[in-house]
PDB file of N, CA and C in Angstrom:
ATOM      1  N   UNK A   1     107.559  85.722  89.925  1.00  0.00           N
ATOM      2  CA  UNK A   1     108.863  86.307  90.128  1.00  0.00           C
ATOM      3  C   UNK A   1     109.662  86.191  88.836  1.00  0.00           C
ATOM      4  N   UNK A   2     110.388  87.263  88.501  1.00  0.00           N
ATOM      5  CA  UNK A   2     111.235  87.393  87.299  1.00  0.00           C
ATOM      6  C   UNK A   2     112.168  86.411  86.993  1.00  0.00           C
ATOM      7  N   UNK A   3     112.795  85.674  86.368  1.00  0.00           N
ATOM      8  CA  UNK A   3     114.011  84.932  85.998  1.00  0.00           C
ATOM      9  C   UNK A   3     115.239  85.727  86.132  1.00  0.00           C
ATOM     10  N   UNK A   4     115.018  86.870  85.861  1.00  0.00           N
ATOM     11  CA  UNK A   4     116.277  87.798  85.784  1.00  0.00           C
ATOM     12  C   UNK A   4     116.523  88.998  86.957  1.00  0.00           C
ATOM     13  N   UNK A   5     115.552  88.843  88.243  1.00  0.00           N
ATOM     14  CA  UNK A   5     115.979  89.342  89.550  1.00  0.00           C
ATOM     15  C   UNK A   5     116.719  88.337  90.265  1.00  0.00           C
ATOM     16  N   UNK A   6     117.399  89.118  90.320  1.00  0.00           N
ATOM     17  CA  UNK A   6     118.492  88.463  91.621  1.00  0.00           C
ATOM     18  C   UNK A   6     118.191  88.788  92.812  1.00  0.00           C
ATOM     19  N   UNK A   7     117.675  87.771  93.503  1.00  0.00           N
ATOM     20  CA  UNK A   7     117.616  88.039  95.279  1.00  0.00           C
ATOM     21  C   UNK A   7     118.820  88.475  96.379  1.00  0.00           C
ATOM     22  N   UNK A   8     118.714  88.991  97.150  1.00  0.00           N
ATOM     23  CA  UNK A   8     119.870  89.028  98.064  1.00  0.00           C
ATOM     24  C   UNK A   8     119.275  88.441  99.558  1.00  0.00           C
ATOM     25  N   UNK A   9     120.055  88.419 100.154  1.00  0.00           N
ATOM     26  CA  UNK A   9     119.981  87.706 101.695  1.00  0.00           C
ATOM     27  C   UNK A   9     119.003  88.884 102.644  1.00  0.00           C
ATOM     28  N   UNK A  10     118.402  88.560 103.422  1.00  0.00           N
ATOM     29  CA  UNK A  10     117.421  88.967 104.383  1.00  0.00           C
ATOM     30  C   UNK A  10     117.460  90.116 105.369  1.00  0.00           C
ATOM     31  N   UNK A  11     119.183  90.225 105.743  1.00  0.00           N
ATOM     32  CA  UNK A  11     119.589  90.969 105.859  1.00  0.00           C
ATOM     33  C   UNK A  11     121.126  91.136 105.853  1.00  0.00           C
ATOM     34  N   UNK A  12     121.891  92.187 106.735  1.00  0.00           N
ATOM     35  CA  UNK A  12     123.207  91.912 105.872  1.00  0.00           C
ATOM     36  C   UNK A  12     124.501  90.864 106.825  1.00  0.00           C
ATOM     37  N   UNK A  13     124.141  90.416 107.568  1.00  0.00           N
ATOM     38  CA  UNK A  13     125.236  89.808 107.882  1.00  0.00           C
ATOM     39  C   UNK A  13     124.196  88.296 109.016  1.00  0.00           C
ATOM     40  N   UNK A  14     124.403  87.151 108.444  1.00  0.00           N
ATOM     41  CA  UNK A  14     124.023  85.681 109.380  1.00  0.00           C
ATOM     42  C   UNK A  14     125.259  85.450 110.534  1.00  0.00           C
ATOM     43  N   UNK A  15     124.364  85.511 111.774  1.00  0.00           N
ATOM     44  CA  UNK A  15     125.247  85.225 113.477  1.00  0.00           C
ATOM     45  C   UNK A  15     125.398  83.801 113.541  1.00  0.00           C
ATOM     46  N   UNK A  16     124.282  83.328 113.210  1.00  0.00           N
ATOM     47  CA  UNK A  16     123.914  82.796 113.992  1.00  0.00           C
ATOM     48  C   UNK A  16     123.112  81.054 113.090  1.00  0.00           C
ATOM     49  N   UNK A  17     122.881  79.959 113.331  1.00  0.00           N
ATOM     50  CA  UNK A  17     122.155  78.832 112.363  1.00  0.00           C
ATOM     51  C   UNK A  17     122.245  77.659 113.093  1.00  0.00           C
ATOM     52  N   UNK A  18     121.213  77.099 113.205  1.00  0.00           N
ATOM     53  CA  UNK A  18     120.833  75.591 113.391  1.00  0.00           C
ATOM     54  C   UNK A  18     120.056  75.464 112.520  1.00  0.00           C
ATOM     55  N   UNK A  19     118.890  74.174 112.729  1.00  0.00           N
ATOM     56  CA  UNK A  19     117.815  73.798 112.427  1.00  0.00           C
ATOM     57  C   UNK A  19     116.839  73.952 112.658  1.00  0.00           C
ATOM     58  N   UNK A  20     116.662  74.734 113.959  1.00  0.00           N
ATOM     59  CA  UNK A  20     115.154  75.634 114.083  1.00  0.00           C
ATOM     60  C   UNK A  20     115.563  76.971 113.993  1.00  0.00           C
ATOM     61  N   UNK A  21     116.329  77.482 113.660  1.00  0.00           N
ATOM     62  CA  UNK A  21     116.354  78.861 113.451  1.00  0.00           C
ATOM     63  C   UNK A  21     117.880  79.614 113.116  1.00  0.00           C
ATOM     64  N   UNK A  22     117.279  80.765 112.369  1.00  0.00           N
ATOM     65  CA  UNK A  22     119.165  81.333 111.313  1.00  0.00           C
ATOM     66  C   UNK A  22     118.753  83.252 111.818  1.00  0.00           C
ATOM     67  N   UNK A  23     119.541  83.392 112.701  1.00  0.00           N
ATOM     68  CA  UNK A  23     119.757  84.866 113.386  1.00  0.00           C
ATOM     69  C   UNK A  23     120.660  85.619 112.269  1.00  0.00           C
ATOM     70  N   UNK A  24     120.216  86.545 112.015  1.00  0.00           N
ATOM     71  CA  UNK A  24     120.868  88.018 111.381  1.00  0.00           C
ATOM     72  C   UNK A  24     121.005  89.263 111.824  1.00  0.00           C
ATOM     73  N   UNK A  25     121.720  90.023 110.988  1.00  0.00           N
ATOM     74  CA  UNK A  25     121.774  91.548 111.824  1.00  0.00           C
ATOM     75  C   UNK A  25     121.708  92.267 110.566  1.00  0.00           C
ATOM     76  N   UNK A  26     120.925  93.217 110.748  1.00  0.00           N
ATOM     77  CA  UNK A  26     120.314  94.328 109.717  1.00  0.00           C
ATOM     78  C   UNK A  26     121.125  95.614 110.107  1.00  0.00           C
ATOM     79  N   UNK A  27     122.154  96.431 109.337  1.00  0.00           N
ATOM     80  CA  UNK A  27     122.327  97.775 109.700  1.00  0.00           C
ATOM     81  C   UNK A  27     122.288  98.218 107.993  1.00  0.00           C
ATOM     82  N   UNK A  28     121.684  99.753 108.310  1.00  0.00           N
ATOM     83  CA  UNK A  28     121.668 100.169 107.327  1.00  0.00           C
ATOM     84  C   UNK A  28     121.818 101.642 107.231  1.00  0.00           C
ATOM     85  N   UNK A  29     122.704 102.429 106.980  1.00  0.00           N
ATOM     86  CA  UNK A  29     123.354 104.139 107.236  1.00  0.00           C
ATOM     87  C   UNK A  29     121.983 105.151 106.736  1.00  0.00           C
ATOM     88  N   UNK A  30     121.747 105.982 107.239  1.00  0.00           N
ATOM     89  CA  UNK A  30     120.659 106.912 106.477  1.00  0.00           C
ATOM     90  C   UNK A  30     120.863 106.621 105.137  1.00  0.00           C
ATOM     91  N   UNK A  31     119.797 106.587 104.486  1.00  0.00           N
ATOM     92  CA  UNK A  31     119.398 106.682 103.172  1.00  0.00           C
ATOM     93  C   UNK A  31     119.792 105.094 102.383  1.00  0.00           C
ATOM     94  N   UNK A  32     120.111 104.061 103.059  1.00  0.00           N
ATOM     95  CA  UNK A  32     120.869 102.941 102.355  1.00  0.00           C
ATOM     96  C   UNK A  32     119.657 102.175 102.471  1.00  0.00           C
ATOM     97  N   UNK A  33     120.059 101.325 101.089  1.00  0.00           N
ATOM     98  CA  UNK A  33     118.914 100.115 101.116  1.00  0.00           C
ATOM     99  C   UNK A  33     119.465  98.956 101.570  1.00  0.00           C
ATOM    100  N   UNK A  34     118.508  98.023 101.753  1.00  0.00           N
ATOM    101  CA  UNK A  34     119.157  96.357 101.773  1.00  0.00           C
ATOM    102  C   UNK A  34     119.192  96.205  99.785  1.00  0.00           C
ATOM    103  N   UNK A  35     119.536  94.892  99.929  1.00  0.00           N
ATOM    104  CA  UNK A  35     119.013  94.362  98.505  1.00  0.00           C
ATOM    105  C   UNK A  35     117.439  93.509  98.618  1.00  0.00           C
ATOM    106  N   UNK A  36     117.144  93.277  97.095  1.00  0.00           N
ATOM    107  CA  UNK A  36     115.681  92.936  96.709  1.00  0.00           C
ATOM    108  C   UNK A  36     115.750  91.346  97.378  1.00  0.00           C
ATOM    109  N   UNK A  37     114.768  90.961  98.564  1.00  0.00           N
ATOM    110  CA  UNK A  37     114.457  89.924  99.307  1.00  0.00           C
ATOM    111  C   UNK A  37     113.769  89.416  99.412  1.00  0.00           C
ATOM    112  N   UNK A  38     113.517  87.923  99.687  1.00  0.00           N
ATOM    113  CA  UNK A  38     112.338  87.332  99.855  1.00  0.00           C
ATOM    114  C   UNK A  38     112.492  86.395 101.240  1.00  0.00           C
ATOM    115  N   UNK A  39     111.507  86.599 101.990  1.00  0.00           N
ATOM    116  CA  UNK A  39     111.422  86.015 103.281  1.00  0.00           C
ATOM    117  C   UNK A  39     110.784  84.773 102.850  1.00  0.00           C
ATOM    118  N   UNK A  40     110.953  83.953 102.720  1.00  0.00           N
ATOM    119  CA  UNK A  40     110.661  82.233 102.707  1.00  0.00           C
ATOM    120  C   UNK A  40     110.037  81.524 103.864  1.00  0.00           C
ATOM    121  N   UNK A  41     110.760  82.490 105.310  1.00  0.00           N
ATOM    122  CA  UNK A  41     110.343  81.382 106.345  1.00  0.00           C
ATOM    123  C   UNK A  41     109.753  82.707 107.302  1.00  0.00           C
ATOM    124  N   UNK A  42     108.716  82.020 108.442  1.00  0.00           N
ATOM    125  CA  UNK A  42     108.056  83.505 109.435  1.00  0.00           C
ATOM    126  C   UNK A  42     109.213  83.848 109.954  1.00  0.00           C
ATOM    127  N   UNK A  43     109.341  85.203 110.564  1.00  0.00           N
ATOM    128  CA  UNK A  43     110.231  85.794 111.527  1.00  0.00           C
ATOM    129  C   UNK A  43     110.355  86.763 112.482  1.00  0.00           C
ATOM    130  N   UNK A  44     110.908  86.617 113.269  1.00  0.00           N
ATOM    131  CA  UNK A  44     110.803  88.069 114.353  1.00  0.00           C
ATOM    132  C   UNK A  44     112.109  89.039 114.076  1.00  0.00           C
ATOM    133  N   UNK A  45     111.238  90.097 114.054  1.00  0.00           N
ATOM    134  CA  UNK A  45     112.380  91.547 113.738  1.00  0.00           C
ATOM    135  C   UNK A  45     112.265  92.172 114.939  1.00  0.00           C
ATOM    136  N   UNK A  46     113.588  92.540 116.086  1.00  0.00           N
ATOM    137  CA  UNK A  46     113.769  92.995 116.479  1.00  0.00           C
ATOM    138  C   UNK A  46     114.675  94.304 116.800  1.00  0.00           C
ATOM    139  N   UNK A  47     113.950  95.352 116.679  1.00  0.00           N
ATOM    140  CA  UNK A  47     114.507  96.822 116.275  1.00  0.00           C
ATOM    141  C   UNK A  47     116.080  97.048 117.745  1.00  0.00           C
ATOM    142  N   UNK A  48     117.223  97.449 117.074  1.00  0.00           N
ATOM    143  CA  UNK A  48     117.615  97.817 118.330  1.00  0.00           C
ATOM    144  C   UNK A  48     118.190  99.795 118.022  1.00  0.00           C
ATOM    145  N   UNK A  49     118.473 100.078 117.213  1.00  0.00           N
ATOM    146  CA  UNK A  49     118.484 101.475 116.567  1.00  0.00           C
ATOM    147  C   UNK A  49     118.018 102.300 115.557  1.00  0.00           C
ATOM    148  N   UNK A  50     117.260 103.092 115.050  1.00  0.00           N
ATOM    149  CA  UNK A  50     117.240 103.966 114.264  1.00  0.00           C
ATOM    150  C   UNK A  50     115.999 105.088 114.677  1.00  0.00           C
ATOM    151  N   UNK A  51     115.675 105.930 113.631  1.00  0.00           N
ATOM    152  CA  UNK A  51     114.229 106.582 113.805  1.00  0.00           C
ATOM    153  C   UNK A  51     113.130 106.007 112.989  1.00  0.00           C
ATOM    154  N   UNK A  52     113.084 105.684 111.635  1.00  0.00           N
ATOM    155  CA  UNK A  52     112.406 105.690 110.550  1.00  0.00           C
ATOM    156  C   UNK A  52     113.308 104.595 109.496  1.00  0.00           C
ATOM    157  N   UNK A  53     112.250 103.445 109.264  1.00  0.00           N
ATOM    158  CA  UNK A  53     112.194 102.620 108.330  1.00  0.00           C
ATOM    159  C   UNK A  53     111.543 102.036 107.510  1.00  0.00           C
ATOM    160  N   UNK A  54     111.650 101.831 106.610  1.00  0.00           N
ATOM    161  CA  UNK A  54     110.257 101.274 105.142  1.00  0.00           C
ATOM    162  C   UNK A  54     111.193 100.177 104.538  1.00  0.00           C
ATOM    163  N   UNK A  55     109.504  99.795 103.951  1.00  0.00           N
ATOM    164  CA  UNK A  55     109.585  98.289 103.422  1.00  0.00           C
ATOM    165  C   UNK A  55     109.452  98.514 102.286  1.00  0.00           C
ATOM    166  N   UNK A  56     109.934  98.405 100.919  1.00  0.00           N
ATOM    167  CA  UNK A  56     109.675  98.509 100.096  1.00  0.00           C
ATOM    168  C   UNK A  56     108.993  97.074  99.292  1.00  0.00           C
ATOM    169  N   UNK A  57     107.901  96.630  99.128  1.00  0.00           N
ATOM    170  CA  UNK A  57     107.291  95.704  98.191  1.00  0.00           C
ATOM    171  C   UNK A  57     107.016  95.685  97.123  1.00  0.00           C
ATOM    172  N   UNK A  58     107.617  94.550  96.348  1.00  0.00           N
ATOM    173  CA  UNK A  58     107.655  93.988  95.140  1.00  0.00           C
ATOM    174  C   UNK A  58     105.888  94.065  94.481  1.00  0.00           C
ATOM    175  N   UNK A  59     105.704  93.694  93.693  1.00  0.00           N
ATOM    176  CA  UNK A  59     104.405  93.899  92.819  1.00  0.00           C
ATOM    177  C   UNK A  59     103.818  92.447  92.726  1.00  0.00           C
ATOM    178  N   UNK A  60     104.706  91.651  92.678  1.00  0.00           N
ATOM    179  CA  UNK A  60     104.562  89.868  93.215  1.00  0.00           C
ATOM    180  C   UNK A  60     104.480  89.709  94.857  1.00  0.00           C
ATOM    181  N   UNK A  61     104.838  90.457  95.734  1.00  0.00           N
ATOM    182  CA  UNK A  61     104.859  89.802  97.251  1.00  0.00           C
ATOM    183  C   UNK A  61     103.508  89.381  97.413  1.00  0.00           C
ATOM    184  N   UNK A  62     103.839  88.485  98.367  1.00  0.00           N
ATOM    185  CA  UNK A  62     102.742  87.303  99.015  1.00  0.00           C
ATOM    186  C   UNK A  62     102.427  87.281 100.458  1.00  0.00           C
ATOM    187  N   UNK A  63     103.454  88.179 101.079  1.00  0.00           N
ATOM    188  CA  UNK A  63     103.118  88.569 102.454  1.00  0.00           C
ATOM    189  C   UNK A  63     102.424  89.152 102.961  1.00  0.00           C
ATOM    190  N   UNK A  64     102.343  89.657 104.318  1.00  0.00           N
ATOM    191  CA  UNK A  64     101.135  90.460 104.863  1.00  0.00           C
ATOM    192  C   UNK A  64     101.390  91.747 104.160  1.00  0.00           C
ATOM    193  N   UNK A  65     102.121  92.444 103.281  1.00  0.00           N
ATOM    194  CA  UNK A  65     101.735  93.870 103.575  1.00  0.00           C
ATOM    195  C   UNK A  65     101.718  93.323 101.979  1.00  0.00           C
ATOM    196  N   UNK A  66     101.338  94.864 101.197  1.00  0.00           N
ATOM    197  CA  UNK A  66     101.003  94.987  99.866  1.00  0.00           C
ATOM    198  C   UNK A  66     101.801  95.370  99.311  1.00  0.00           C
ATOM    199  N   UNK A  67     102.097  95.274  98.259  1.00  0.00           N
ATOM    200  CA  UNK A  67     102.920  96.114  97.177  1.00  0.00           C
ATOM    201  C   UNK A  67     102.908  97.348  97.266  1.00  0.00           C
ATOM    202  N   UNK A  68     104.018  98.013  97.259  1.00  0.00           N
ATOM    203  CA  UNK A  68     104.058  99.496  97.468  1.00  0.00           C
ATOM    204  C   UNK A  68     105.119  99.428  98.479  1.00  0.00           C
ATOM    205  N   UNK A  69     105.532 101.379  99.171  1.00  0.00           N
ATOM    206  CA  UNK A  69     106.211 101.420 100.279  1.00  0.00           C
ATOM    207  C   UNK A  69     104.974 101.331 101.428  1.00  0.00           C
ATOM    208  N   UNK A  70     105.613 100.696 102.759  1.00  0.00           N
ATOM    209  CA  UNK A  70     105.272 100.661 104.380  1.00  0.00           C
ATOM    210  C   UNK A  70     106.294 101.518 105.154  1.00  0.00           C
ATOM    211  N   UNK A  71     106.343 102.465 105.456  1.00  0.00           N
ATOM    212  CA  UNK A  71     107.312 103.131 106.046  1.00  0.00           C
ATOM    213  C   UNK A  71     106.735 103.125 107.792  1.00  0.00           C
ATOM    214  N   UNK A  72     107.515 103.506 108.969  1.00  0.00           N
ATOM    215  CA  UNK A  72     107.194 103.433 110.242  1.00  0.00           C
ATOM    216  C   UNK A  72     108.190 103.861 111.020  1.00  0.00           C
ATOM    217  N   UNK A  73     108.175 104.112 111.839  1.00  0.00           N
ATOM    218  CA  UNK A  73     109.050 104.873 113.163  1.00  0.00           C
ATOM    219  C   UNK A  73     109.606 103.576 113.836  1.00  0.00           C
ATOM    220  N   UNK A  74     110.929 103.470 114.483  1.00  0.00           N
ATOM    221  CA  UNK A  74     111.707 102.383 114.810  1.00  0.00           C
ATOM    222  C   UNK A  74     111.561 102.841 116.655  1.00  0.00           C
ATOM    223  N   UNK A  75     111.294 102.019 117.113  1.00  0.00           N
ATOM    224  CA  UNK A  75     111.068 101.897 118.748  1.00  0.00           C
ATOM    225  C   UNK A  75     111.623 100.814 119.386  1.00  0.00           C
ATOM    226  N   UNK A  76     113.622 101.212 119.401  1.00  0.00           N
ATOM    227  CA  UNK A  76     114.495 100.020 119.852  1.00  0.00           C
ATOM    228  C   UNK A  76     113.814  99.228 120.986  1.00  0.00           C
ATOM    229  N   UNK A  77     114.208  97.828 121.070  1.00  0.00           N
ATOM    230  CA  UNK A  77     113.607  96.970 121.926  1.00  0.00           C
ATOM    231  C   UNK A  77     111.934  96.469 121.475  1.00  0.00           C
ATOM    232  N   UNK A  78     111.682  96.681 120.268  1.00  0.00           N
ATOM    233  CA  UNK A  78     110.120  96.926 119.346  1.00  0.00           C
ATOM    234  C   UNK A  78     110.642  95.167 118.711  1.00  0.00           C
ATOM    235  N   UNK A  79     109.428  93.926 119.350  1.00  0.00           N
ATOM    236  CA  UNK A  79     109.802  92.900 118.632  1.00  0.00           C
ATOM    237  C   UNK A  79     108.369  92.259 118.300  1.00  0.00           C
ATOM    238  N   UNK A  80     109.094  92.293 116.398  1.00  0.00           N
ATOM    239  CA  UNK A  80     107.386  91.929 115.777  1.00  0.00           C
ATOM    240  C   UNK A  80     107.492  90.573 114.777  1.00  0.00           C
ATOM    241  N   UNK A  81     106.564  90.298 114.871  1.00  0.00           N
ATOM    242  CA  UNK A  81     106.209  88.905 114.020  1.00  0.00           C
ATOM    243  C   UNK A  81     105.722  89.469 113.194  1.00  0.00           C
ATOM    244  N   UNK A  82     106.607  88.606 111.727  1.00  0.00           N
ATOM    245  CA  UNK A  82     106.070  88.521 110.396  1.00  0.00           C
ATOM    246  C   UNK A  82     105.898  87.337 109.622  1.00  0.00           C
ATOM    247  N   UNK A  83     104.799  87.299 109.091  1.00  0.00           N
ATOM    248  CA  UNK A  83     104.438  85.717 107.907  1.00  0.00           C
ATOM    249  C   UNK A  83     105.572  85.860 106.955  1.00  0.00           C
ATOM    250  N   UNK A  84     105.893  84.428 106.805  1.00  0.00           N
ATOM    251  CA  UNK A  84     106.389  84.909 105.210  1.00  0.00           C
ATOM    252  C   UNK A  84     105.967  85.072 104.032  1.00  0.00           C
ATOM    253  N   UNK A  85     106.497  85.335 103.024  1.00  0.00           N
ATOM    254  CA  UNK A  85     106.143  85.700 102.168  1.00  0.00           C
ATOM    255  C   UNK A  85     106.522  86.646 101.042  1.00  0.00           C
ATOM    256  N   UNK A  86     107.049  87.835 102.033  1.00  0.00           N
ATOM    257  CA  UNK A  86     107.318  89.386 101.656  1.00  0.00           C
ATOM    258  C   UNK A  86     108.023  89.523 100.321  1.00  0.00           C
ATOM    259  N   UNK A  87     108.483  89.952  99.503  1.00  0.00           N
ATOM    260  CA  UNK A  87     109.566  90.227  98.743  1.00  0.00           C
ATOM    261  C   UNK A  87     110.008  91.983  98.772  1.00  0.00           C
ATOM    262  N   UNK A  88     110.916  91.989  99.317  1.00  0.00           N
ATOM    263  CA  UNK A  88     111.014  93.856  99.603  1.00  0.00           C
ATOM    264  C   UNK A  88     112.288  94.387  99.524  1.00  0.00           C
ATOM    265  N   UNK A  89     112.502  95.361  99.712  1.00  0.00           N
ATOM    266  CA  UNK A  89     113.900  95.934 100.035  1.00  0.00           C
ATOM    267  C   UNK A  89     113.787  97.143 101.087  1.00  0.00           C
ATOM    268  N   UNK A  90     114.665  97.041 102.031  1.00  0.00           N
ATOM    269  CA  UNK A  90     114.459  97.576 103.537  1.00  0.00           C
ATOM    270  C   UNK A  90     115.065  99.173 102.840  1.00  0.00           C
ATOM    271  N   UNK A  91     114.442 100.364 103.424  1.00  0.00           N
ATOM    272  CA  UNK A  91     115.188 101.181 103.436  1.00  0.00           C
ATOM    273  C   UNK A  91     115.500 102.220 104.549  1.00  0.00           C
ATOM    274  N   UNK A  92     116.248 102.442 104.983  1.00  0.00           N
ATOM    275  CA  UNK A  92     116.745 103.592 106.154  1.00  0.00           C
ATOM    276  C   UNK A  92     116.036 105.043 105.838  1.00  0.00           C
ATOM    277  N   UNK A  93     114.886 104.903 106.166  1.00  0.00           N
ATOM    278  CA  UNK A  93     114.395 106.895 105.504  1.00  0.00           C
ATOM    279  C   UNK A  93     114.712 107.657 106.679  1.00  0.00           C
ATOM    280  N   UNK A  94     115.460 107.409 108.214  1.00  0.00           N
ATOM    281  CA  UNK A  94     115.674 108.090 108.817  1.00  0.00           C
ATOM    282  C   UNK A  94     116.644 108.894 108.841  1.00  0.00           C
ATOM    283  N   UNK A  95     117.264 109.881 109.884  1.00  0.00           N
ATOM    284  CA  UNK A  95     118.874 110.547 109.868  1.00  0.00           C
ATOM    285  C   UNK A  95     119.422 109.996 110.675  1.00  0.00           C
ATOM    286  N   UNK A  96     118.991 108.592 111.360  1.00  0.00           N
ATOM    287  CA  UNK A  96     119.942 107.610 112.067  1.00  0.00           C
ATOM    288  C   UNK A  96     120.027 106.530 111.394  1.00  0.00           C
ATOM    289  N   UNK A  97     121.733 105.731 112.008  1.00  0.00           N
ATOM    290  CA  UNK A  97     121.953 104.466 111.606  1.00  0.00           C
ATOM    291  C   UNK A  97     120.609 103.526 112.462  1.00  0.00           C
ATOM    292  N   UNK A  98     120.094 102.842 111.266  1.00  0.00           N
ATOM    293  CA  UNK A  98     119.363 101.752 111.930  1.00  0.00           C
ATOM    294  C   UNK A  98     119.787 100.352 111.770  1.00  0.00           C
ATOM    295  N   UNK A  99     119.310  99.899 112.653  1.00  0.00           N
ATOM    296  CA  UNK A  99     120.032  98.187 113.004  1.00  0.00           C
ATOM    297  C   UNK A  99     118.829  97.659 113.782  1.00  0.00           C
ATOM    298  N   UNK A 100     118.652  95.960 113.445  1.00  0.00           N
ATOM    299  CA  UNK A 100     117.645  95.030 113.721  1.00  0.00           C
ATOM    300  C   UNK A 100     118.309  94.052 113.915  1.00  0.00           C
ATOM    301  N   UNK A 101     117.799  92.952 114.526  1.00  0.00           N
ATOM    302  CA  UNK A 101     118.176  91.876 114.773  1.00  0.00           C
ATOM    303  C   UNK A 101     117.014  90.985 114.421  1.00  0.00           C
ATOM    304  N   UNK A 102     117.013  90.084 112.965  1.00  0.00           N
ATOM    305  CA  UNK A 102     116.063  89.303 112.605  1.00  0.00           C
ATOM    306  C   UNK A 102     116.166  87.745 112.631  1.00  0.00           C
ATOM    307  N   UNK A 103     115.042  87.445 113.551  1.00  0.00           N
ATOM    308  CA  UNK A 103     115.292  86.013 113.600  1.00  0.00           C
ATOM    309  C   UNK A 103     114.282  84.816 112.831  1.00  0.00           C
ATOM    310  N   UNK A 104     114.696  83.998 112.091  1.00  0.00           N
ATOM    311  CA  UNK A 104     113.880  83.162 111.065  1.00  0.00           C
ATOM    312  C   UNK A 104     113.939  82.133 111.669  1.00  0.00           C
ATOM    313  N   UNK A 105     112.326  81.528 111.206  1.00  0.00           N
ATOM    314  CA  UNK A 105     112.055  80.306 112.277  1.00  0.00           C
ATOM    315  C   UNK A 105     111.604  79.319 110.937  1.00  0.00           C
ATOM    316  N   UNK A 106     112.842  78.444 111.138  1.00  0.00           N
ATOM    317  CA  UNK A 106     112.485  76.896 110.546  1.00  0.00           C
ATOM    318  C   UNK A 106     111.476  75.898 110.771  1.00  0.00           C
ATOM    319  N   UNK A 107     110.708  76.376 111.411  1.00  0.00           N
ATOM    320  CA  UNK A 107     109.851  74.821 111.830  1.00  0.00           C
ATOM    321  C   UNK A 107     108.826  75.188 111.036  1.00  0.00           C
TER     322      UNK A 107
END
């Protein structure tokens, strides 16, 4: 990882934090990105709006998917487990607002 990337948070706004686990909420307007991220700990993403979303991966990520874009169709109430690892930046490729609810597990 670069010295001179700056990470941003996982997604855009934290609900939620204890010690086994830190809840977020992901919205993102057609065409908007998150910022460049790194998932540290496993987590469950749970979709609650959009059509179409991609992952964009870093050339360093360590997670399950590869470097490059992952793009996919959003199926609210859709709840998936991910390793950590990732380093990415989320992007909205749909013509709806999409929103997730991601939950990171400390243990």
């Amino acid at each position: 990882m670069s010295d001179e990337r700056k990470l941003g948070d996982v997604a855009t706004t934290k609900l939620f934090e204890n010690d086994r686990v830190r809840v977020w909420e992901m919205q993102l307007a057609p065409g908007e990105s998150s910022e460049v991220h790194e998932h540290t700990l496993d987590y469950l993403l749970i979709q609650l709006q959009g059509d179409k979303i991609a992952g964009i991966f870093e050339p360093d990520t360590k997670g399950p998917y590869p470097a490059g874009t992952v793009e996919g169709d959003v199926a609210p109430g859709n709840a998936i487990y991910i390793e950590r690892g990732g380093i990415e930046t989320a992007k909205n490729t749909g013509q709806q607002p999409y929103r997730e609810i991601l939950v990171e597990l400390k243990d």
